[in-house]
PDB file of N, CA and C in Angstrom:
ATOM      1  N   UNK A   1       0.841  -1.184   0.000  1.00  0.00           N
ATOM      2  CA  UNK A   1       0.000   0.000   0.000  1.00  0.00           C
ATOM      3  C   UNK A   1       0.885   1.245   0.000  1.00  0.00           C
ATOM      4  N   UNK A   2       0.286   1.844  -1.033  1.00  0.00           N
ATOM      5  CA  UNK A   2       1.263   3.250  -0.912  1.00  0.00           C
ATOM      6  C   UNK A   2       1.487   3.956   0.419  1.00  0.00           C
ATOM      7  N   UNK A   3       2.473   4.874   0.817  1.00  0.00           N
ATOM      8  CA  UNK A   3       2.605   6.049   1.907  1.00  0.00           C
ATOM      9  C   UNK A   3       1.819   6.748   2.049  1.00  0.00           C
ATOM     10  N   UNK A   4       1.608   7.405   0.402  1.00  0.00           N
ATOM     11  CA  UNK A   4       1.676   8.966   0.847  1.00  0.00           C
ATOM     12  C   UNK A   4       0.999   9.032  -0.327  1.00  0.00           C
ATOM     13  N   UNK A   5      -0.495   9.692  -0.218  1.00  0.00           N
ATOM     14  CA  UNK A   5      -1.210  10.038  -1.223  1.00  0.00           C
ATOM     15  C   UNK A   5      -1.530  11.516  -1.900  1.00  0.00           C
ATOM     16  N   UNK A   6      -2.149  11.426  -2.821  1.00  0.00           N
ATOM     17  CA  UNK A   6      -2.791  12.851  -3.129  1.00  0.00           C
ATOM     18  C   UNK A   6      -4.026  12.882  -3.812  1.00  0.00           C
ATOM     19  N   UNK A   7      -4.764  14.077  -3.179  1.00  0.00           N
ATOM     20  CA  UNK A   7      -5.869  14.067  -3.749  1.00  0.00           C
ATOM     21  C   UNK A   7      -6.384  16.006  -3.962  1.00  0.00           C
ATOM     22  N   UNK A   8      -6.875  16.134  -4.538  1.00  0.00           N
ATOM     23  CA  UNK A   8      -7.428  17.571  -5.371  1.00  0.00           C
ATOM     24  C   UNK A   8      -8.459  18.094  -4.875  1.00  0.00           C
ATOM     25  N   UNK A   9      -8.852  18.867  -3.486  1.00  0.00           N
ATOM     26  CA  UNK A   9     -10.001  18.954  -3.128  1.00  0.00           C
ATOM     27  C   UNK A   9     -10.247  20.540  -4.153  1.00  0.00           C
ATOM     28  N   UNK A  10     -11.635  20.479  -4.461  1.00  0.00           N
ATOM     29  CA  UNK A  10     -12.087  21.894  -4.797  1.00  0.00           C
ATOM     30  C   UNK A  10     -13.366  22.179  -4.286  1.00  0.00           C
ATOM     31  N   UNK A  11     -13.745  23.383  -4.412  1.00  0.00           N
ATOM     32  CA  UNK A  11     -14.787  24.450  -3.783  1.00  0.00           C
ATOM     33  C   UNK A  11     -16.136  24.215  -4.182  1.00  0.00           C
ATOM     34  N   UNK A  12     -17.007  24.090  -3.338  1.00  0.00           N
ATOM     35  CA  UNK A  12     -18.637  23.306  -3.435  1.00  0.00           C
ATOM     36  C   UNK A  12     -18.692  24.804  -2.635  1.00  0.00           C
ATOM     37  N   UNK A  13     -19.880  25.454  -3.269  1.00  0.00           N
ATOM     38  CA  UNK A  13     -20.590  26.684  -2.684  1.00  0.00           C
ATOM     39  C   UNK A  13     -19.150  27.506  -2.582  1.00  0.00           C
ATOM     40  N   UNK A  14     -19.973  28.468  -1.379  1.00  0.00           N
ATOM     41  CA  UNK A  14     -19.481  29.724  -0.467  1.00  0.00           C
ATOM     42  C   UNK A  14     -17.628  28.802   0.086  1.00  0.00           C
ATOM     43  N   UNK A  15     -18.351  27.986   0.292  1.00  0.00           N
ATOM     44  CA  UNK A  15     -17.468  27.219   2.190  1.00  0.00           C
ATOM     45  C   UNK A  15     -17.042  26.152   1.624  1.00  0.00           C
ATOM     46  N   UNK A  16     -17.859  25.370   1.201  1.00  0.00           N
ATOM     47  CA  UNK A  16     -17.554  24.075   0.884  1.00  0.00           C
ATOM     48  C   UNK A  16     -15.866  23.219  -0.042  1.00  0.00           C
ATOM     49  N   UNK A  17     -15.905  22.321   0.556  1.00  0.00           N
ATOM     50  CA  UNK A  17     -15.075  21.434  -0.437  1.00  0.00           C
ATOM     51  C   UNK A  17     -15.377  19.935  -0.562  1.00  0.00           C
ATOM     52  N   UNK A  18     -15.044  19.731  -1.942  1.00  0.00           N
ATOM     53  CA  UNK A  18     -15.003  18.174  -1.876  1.00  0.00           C
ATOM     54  C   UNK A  18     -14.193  17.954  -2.808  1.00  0.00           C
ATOM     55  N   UNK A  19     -13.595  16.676  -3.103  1.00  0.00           N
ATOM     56  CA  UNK A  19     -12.422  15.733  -4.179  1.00  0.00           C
ATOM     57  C   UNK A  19     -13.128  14.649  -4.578  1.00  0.00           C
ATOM     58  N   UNK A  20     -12.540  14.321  -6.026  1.00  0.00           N
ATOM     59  CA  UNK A  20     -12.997  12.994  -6.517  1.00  0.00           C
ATOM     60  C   UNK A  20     -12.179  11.934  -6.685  1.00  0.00           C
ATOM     61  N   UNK A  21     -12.038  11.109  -6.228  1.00  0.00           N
ATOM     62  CA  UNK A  21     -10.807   9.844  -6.798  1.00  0.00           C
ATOM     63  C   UNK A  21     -10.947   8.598  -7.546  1.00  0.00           C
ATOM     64  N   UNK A  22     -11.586   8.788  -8.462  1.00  0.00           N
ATOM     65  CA  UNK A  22     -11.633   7.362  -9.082  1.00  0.00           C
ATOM     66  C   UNK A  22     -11.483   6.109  -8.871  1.00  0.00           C
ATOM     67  N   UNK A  23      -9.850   6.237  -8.526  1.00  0.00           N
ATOM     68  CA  UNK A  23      -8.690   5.090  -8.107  1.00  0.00           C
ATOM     69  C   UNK A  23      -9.558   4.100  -7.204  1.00  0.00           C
ATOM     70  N   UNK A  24     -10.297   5.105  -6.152  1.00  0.00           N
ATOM     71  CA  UNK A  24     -11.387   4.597  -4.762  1.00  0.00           C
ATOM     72  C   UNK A  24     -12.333   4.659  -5.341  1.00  0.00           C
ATOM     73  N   UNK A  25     -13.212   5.389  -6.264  1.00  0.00           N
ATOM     74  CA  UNK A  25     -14.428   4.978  -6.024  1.00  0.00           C
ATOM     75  C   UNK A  25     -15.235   6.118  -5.163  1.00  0.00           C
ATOM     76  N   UNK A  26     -14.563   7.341  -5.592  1.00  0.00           N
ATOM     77  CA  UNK A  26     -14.898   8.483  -4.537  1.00  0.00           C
ATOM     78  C   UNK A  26     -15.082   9.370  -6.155  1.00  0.00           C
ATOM     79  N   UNK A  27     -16.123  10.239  -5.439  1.00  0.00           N
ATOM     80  CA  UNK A  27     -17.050  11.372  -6.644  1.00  0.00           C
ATOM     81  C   UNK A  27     -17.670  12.231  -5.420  1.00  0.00           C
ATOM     82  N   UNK A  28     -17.164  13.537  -5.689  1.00  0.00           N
ATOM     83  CA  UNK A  28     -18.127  14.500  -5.175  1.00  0.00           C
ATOM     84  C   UNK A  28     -17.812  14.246  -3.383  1.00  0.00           C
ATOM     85  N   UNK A  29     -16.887  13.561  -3.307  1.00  0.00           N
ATOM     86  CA  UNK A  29     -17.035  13.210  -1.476  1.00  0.00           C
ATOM     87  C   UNK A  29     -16.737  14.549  -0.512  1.00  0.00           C
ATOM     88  N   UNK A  30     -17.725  14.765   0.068  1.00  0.00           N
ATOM     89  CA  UNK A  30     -17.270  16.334   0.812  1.00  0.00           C
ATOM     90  C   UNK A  30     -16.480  16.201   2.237  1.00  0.00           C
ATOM     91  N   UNK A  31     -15.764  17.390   2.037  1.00  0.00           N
ATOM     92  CA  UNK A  31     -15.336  17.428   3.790  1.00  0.00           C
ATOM     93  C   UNK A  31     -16.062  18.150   4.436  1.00  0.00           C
ATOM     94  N   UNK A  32     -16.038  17.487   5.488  1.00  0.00           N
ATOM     95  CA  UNK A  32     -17.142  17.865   6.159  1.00  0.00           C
ATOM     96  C   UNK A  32     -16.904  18.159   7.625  1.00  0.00           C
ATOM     97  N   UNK A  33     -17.760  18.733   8.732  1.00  0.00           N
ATOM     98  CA  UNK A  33     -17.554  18.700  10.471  1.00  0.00           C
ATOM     99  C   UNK A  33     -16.521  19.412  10.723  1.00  0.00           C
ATOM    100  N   UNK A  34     -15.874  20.444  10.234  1.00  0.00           N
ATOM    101  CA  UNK A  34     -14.674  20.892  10.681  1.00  0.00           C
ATOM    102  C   UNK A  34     -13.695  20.604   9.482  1.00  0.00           C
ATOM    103  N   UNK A  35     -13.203  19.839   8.355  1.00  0.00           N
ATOM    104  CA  UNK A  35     -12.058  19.608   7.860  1.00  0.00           C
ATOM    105  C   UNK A  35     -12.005  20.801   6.871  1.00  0.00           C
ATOM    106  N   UNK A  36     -13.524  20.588   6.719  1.00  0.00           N
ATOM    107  CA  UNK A  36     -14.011  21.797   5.502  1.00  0.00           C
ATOM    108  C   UNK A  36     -12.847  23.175   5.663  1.00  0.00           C
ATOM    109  N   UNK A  37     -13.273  23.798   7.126  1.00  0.00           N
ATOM    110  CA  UNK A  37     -12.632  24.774   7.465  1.00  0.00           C
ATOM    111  C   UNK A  37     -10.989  24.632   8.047  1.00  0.00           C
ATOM    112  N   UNK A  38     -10.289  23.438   8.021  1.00  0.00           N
ATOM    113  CA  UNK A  38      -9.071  23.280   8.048  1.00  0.00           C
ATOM    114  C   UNK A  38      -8.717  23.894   6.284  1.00  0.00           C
ATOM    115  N   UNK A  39      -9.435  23.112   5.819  1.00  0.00           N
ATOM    116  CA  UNK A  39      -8.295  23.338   4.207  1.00  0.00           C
ATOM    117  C   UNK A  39      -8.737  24.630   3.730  1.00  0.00           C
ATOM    118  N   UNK A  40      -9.805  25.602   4.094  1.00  0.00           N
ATOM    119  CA  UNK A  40      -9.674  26.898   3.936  1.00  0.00           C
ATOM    120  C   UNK A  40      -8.839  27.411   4.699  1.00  0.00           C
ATOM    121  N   UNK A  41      -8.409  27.177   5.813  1.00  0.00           N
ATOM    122  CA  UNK A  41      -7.575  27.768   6.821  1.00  0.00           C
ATOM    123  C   UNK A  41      -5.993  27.941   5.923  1.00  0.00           C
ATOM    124  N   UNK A  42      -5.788  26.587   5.826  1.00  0.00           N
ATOM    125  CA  UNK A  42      -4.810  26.080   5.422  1.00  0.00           C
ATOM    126  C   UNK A  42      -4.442  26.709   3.790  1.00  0.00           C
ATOM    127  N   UNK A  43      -5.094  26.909   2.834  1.00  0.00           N
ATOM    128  CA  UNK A  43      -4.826  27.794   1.567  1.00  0.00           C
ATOM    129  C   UNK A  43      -4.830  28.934   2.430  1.00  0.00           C
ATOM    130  N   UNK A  44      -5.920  29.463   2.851  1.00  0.00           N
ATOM    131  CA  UNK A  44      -5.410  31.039   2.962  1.00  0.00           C
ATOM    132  C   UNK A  44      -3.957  31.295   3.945  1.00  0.00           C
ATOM    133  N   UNK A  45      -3.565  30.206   4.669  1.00  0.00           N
ATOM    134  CA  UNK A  45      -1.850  29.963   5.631  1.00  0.00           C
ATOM    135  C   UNK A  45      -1.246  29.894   4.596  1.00  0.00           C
ATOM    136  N   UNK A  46      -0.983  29.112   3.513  1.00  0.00           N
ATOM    137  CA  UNK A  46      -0.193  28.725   2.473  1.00  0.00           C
ATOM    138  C   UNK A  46      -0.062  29.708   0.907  1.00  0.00           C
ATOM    139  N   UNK A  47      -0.904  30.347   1.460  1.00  0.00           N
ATOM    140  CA  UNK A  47      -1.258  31.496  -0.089  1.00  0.00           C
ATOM    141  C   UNK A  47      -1.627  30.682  -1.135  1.00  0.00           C
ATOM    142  N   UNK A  48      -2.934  29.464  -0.796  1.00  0.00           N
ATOM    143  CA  UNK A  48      -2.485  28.724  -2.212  1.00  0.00           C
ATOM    144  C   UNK A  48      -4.137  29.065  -2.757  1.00  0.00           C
ATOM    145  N   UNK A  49      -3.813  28.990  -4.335  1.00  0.00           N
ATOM    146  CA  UNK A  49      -4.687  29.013  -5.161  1.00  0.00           C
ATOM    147  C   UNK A  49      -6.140  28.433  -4.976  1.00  0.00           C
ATOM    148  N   UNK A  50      -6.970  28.849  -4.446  1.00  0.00           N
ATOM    149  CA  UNK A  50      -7.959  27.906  -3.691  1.00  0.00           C
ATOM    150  C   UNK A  50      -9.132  27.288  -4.961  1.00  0.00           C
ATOM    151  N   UNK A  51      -8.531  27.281  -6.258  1.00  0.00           N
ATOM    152  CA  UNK A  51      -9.117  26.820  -7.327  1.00  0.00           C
ATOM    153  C   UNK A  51      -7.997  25.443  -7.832  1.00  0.00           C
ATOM    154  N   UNK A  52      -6.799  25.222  -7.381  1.00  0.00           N
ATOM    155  CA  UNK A  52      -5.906  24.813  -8.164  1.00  0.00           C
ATOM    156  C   UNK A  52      -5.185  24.374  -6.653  1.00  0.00           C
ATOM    157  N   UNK A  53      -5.823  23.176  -6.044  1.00  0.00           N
ATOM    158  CA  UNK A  53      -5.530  22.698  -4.296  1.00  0.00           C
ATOM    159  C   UNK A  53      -4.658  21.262  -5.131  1.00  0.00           C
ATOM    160  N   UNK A  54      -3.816  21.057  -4.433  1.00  0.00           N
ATOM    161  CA  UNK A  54      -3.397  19.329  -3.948  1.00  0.00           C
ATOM    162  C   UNK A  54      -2.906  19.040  -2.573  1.00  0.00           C
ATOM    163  N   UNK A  55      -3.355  18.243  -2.076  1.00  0.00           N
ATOM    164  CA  UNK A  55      -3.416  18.109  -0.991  1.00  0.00           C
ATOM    165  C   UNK A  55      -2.838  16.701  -0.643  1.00  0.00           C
ATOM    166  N   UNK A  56      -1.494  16.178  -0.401  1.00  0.00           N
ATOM    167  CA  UNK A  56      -1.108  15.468   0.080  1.00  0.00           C
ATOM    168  C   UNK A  56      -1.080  14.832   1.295  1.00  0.00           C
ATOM    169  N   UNK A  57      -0.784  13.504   1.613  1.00  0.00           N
ATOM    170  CA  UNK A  57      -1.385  13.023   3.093  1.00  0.00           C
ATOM    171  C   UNK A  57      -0.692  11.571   3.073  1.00  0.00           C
ATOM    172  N   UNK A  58      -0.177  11.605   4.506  1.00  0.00           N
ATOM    173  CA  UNK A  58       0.455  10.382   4.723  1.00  0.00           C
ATOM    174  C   UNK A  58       0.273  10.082   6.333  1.00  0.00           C
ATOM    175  N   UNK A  59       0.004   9.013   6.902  1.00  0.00           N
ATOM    176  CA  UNK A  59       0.428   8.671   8.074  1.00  0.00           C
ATOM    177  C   UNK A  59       2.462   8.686   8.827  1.00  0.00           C
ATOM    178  N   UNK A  60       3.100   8.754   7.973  1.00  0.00           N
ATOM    179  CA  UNK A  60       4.655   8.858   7.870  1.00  0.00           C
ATOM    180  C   UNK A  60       4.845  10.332   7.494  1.00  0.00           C
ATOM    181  N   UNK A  61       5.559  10.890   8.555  1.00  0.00           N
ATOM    182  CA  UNK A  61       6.022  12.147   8.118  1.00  0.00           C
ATOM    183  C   UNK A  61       7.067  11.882   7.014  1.00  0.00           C
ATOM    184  N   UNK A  62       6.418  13.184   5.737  1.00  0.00           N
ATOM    185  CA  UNK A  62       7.643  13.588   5.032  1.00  0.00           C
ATOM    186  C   UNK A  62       7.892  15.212   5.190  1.00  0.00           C
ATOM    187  N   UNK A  63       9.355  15.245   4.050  1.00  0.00           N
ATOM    188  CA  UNK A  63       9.746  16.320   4.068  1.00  0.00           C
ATOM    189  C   UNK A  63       8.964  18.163   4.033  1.00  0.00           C
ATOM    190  N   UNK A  64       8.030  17.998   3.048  1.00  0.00           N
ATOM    191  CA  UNK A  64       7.100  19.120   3.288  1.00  0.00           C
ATOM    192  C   UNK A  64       5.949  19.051   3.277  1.00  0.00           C
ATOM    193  N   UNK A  65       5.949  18.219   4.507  1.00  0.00           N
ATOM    194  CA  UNK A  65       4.324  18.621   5.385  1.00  0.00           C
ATOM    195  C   UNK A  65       4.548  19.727   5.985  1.00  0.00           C
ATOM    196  N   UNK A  66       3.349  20.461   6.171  1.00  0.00           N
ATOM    197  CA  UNK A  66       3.051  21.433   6.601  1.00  0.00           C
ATOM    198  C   UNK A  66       1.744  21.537   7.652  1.00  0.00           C
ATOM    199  N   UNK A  67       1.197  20.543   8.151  1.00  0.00           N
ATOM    200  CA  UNK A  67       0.620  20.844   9.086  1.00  0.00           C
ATOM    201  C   UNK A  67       0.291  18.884   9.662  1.00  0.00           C
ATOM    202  N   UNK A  68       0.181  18.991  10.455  1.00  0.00           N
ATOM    203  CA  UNK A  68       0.502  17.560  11.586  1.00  0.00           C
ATOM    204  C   UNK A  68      -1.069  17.504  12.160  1.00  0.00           C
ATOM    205  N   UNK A  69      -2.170  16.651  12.086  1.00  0.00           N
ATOM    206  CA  UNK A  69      -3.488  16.365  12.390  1.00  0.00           C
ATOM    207  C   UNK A  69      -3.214  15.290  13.688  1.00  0.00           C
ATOM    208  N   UNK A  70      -3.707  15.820  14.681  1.00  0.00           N
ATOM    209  CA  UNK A  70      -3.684  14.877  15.885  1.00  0.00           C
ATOM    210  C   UNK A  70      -4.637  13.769  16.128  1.00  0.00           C
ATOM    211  N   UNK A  71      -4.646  12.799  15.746  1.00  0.00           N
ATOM    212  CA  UNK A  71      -5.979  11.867  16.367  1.00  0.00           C
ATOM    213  C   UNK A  71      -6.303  12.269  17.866  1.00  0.00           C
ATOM    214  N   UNK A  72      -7.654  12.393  17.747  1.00  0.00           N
ATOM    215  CA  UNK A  72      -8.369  12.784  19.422  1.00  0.00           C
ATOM    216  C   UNK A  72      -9.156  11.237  19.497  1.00  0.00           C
ATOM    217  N   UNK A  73     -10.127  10.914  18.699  1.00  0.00           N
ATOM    218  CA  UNK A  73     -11.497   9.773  19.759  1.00  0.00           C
ATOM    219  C   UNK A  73     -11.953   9.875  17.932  1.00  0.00           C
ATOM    220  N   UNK A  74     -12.520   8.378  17.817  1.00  0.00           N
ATOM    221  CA  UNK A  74     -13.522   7.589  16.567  1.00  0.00           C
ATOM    222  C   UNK A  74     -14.706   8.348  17.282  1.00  0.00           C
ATOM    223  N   UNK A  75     -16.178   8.416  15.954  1.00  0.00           N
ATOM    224  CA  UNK A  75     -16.864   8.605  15.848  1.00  0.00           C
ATOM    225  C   UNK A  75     -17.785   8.608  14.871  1.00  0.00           C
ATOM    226  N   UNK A  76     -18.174   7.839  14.817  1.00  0.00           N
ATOM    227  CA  UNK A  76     -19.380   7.283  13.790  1.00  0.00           C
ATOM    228  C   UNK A  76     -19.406   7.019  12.362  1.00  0.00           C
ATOM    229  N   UNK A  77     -17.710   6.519  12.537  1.00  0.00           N
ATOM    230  CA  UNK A  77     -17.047   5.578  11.357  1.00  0.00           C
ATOM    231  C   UNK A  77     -16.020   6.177  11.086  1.00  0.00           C
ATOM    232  N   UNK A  78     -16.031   7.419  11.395  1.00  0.00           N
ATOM    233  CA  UNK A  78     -14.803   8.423  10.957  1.00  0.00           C
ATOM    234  C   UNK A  78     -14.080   8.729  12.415  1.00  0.00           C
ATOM    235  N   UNK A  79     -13.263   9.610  12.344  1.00  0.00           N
ATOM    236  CA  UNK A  79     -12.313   9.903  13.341  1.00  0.00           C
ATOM    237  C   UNK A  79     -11.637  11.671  13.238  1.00  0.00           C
ATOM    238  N   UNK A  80     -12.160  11.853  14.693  1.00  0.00           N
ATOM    239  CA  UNK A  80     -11.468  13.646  14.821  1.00  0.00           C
ATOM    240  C   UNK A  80     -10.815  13.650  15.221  1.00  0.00           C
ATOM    241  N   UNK A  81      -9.855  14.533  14.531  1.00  0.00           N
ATOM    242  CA  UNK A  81      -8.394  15.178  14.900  1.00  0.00           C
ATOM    243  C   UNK A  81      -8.151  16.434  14.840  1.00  0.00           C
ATOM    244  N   UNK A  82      -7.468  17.035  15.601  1.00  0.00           N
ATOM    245  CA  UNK A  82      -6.759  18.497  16.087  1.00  0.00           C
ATOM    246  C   UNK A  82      -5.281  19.041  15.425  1.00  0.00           C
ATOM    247  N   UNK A  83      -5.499  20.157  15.015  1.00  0.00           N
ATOM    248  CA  UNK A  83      -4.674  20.427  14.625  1.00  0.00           C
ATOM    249  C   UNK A  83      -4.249  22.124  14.794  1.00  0.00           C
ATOM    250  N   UNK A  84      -3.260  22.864  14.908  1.00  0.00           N
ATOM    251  CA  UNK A  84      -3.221  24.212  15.054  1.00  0.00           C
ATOM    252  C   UNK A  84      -2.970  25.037  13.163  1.00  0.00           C
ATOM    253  N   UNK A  85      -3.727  25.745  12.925  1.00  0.00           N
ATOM    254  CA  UNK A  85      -3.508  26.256  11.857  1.00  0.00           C
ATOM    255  C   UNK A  85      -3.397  28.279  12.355  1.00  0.00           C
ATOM    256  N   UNK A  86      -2.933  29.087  11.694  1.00  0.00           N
ATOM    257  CA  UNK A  86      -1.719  30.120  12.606  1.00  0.00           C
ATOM    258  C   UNK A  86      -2.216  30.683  13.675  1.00  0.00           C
ATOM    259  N   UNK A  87      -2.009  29.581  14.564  1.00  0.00           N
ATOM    260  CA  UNK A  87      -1.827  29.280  15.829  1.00  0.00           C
ATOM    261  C   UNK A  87      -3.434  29.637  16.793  1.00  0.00           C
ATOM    262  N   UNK A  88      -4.342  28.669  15.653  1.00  0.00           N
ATOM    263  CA  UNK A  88      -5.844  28.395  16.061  1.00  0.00           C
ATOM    264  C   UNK A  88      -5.899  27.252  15.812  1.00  0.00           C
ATOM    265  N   UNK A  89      -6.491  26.655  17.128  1.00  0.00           N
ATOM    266  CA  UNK A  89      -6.495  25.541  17.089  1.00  0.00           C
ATOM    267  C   UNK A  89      -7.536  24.772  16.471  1.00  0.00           C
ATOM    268  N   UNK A  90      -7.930  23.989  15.431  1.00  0.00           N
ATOM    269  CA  UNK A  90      -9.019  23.895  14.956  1.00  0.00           C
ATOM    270  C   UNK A  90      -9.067  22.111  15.124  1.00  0.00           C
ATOM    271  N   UNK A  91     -10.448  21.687  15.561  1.00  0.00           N
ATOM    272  CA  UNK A  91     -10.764  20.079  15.224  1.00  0.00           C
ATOM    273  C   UNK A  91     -12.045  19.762  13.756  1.00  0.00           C
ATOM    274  N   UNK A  92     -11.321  18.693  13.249  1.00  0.00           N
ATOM    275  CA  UNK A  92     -12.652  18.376  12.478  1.00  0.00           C
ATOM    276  C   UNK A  92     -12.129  16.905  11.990  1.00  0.00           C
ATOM    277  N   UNK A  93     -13.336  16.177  11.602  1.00  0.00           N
ATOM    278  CA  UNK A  93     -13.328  14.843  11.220  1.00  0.00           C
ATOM    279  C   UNK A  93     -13.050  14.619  10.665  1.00  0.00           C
ATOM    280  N   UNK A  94     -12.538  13.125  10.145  1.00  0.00           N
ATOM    281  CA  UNK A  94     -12.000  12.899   8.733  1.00  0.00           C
ATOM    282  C   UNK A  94     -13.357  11.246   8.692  1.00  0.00           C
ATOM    283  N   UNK A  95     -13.703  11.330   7.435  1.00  0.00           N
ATOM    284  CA  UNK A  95     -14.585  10.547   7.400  1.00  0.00           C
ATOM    285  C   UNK A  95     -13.828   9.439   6.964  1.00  0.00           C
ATOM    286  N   UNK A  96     -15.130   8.234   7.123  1.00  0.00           N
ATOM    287  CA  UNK A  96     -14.744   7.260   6.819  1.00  0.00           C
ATOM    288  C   UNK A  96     -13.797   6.520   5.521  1.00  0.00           C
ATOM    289  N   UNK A  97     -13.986   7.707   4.315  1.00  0.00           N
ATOM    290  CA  UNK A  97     -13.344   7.346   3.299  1.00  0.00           C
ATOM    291  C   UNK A  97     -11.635   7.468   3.562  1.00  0.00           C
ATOM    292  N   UNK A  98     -11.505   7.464   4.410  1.00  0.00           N
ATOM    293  CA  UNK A  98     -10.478   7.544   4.826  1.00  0.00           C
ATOM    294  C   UNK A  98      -9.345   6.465   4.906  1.00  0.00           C
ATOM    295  N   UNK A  99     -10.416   5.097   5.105  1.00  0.00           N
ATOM    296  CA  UNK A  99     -10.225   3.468   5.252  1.00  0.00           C
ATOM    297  C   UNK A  99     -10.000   3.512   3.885  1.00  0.00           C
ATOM    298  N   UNK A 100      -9.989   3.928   2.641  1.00  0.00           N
ATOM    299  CA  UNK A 100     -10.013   3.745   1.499  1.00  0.00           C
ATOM    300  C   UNK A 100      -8.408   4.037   0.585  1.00  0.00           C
ATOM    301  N   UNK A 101      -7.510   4.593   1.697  1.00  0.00           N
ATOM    302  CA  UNK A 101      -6.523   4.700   1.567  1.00  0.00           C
ATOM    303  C   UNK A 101      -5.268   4.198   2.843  1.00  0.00           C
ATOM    304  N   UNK A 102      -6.439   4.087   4.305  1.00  0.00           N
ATOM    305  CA  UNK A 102      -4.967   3.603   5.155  1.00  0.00           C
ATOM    306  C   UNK A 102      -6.214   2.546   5.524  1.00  0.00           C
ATOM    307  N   UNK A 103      -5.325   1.631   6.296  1.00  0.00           N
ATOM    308  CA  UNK A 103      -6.277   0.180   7.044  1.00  0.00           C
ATOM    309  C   UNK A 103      -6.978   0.932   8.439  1.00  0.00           C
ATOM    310  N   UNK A 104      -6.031   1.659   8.994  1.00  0.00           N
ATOM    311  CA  UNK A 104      -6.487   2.580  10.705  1.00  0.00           C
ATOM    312  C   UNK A 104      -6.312   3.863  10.541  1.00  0.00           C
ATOM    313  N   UNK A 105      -6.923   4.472  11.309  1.00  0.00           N
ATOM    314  CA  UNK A 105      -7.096   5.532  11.862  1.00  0.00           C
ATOM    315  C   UNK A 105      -5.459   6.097  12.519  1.00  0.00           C
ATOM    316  N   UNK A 106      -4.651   6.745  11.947  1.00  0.00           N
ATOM    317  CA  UNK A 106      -3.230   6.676  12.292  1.00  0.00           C
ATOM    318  C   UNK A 106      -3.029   7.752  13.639  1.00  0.00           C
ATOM    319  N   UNK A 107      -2.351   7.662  14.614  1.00  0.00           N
ATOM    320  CA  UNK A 107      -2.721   8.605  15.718  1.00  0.00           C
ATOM    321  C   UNK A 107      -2.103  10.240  15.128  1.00  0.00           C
ATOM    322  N   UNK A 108      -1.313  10.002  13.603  1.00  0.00           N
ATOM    323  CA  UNK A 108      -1.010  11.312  13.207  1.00  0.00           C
ATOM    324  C   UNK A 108      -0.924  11.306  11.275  1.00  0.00           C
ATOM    325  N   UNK A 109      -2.121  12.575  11.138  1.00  0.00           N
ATOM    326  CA  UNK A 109      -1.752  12.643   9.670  1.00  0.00           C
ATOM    327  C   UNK A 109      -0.637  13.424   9.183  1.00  0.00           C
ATOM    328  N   UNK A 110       0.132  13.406   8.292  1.00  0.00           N
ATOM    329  CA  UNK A 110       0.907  14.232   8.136  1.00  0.00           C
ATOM    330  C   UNK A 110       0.365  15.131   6.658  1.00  0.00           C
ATOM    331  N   UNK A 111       0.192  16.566   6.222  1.00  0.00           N
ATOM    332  CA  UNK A 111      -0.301  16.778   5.295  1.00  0.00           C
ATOM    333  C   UNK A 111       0.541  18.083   4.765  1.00  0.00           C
ATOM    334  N   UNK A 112       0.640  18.123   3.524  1.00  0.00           N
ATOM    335  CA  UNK A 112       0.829  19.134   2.301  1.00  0.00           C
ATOM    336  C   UNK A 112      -0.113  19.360   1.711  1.00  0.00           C
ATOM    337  N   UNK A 113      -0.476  20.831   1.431  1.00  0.00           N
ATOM    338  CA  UNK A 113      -1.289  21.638   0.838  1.00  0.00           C
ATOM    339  C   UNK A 113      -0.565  22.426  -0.308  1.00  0.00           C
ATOM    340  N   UNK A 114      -0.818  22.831  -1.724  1.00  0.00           N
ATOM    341  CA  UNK A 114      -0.016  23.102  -2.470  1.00  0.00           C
ATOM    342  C   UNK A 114      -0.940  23.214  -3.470  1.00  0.00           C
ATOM    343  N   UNK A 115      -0.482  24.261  -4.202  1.00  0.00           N
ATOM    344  CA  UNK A 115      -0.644  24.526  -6.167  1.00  0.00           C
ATOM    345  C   UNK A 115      -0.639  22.888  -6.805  1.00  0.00           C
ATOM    346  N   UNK A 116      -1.453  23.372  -7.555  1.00  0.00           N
ATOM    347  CA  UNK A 116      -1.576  21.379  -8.344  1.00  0.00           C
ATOM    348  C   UNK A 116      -0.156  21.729  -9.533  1.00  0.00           C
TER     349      UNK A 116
END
């Protein structure tokens, strides 16, 4: 199983985001409960193009991650985690599609946000 993935979230409404992945079997999947407002946080921290997102993610830290997701407690298939974005602390869930790329719930995501 791969490390370290990537996936393309873009802008649903005002607020919103969601990504599609084929590879899984994912169309239209939104973030949702809080993550929504991490990866706005996170482009407007990063100056990044909020039309033109990639968003990398690994349980294994690499070299340019840029922000570290804390596992807190499971919840209703998915799992919330904490994270500080400039220097607010924000929680939100990561849903279940999540199993669709790691086997567990890792006690740390590691993530890059970036220009596609």
């Amino acid at each position: 199983m791969n490390s370290l993935f990537i996936i393309h979230p873009y802008r649903v409404g005002e607020s919103g985001w969601a990504f599609d992945d084929p590879e899984v079997d994912l169309v239209k999947e939104p973030f949702v409960a809080g993550v929504d407002n991490m990866i706005t946080e996170m482009v407007k921290a990063e100056k990044i193009d909020p039309d033109n997102v990639s968003l990398l993610f690994s349980d294994n830290p690499f070299p340019t991650a840029n922000i570290t997701l804390n596992w807190v407690r499971e919840d209703f298939g998915g799992n919330w985690y904490k994270t500080f974005i400039n220097e607010n602390e924000m929680e939100g869930w990561v849903c279940p599609a999540l199993f669709k790329y790691m086997n567990n719930a890792p006690k740390k995501l590691y993530v890059q946000i970036k220009n596609s």
